[in-house]
Protein backbone atom coordinates (compact mmCIF):
# COMPACT_ATOMS: atom_id res chain seq x y z
CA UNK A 1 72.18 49.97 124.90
CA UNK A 2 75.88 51.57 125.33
CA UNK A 3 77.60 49.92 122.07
CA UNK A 4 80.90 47.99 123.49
CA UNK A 5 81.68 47.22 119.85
CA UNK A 6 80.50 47.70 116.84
CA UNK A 7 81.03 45.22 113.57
CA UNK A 8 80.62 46.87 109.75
CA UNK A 9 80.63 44.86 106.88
CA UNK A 10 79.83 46.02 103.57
CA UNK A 11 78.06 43.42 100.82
CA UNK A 12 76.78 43.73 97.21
CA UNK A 13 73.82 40.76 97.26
CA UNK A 14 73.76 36.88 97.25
CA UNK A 15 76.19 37.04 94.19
CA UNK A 16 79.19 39.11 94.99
CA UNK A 17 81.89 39.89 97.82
CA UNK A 18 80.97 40.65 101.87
CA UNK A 19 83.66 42.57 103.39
CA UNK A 20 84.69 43.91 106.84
CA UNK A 21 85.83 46.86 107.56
CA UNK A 22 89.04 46.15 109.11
CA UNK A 23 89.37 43.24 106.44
CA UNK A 24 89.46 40.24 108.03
CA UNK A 25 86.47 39.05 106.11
CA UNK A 26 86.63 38.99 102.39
CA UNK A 27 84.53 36.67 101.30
CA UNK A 28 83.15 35.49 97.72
CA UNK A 29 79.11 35.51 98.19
CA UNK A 30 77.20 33.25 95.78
CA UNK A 31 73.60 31.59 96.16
CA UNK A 32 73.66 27.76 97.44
CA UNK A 33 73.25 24.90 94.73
CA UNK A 34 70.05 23.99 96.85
CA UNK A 35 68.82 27.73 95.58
CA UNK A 36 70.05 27.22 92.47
CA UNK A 37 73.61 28.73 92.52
CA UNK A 38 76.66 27.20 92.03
CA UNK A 39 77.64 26.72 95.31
CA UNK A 40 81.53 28.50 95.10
CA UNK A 41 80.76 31.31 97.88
CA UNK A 42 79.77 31.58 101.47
CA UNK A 43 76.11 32.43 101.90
CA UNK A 44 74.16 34.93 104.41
CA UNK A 45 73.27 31.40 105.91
CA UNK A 46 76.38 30.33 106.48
CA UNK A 47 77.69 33.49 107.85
CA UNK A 48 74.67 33.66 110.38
CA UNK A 49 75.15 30.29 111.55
CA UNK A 50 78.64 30.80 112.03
CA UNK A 51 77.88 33.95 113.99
CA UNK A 52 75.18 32.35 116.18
CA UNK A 53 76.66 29.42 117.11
CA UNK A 54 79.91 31.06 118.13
CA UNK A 55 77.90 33.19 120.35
CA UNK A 56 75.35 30.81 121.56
CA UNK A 57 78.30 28.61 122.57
CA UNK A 58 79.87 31.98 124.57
CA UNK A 59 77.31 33.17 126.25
CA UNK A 60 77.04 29.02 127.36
CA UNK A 61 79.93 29.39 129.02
CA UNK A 62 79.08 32.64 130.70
CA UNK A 63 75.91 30.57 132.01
CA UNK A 64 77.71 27.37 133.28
CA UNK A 65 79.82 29.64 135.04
CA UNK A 66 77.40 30.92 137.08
CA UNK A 67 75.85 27.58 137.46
CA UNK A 68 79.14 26.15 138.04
CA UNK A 69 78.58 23.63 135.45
CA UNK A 70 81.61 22.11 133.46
CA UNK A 71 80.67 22.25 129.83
CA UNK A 72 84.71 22.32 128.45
CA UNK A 73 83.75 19.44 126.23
CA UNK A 74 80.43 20.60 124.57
CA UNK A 75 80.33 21.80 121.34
CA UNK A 76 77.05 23.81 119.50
CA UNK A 77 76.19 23.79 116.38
CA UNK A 78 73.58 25.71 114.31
CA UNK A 79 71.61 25.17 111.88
CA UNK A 80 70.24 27.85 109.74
CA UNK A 81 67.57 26.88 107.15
CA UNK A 82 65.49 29.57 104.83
CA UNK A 83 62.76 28.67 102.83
CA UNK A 84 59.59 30.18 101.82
CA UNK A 85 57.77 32.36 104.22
CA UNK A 86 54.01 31.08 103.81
CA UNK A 87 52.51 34.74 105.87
CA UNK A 88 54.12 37.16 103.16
CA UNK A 89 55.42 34.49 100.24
CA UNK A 90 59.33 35.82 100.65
CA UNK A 91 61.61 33.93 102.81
CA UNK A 92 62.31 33.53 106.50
CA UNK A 93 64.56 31.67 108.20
CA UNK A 94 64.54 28.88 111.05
CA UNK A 95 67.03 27.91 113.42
CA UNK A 96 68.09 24.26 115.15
CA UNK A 97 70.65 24.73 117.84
CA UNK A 98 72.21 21.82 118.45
CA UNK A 99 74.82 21.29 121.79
CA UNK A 100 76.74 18.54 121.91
CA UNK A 101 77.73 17.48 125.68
CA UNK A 102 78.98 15.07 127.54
CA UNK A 103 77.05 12.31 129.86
CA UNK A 104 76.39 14.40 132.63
CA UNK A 105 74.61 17.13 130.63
CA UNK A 106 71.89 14.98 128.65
CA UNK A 107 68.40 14.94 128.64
CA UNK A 108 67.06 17.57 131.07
CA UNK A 109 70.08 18.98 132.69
CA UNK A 110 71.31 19.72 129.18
CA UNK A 111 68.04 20.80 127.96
CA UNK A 112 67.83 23.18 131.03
CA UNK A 113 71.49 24.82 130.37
CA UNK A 114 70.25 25.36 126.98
CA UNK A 115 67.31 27.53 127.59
CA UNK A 116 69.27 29.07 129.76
CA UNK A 117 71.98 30.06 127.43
CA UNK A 118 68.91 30.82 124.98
CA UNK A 119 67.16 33.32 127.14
CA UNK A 120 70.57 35.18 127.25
CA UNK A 121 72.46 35.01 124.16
CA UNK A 122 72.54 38.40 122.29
CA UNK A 123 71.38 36.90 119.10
CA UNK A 124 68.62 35.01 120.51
CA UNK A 125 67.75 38.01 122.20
CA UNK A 126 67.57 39.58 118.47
CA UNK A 127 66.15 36.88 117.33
CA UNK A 128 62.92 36.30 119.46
CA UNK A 129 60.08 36.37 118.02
CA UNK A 130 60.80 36.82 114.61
CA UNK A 131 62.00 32.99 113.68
CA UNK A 132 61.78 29.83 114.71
CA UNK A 133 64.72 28.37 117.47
CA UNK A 134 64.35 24.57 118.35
CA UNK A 135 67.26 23.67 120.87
CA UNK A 136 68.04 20.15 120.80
CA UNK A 137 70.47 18.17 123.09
CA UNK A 138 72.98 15.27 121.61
């Protein structure tokens, strides 16, 4: 792969401060109530979904393009869970994808478009394989 771009940020654990290296991301970090944590930080989670869904939802785009499908009122929305990994006892992580379109995307049309998009977005491309993506259509 020829890098286009490459992202750094630098973090200290669940309980301290992620930061990019041009700045625009300073974030508190702290563990989710659900984990035990008080809840008054981003998580990994968080920032993962954020990433994925932004990028799930452009490389969507590049896809509809090309199938010349108007998609300028969906929406996607991920869902990143962790929990306990029951092959090694850590933690892994799971994914729903969620798109939200409009009448003449549901059921299999929009189901289609979003394997589609799956088979080509970057981090499903990073992601295959190594956790669970269920892509479901509302």
């Amino acid at each position: 792969m020829d890098a286009l771009y490459t992202a750094v940020a630098t973090a200290n654990g669940r309980e301290g401060r992620a930061v990019s290296s041009d700045g625009r991301i300073d974030l508190p970090l702290a563990h989710p109530k659900a984990l035990g944590g008080n809840g008054e930080g981003t998580n990994p989670e968080q920032l993962f979904a954020a990433g994925y869904a932004a990028c799930f939802a452009s490389a969507m785009g590049v896809v509809a393009r090309q199938e010349k499908i108007d998609i300028s009122e969906a929406s996607v929305t991920a869902e990143v869970s962790i929990g306990k990994d029951a092959a090694d006892g850590g933690f892994g992580l799971a994914v729903v994808m969620r798109a939200e379109f409009p009448d003449h995307l549901q059921g299999e049309a929009g189901l289609a478009l979003l394997e589609k998009t799956h088979a080509f977005c970057p981090y499903s491309k990073a992601t295959r394989g190594n956790i669970t993506v269920d892509l479901v259509v509302e």
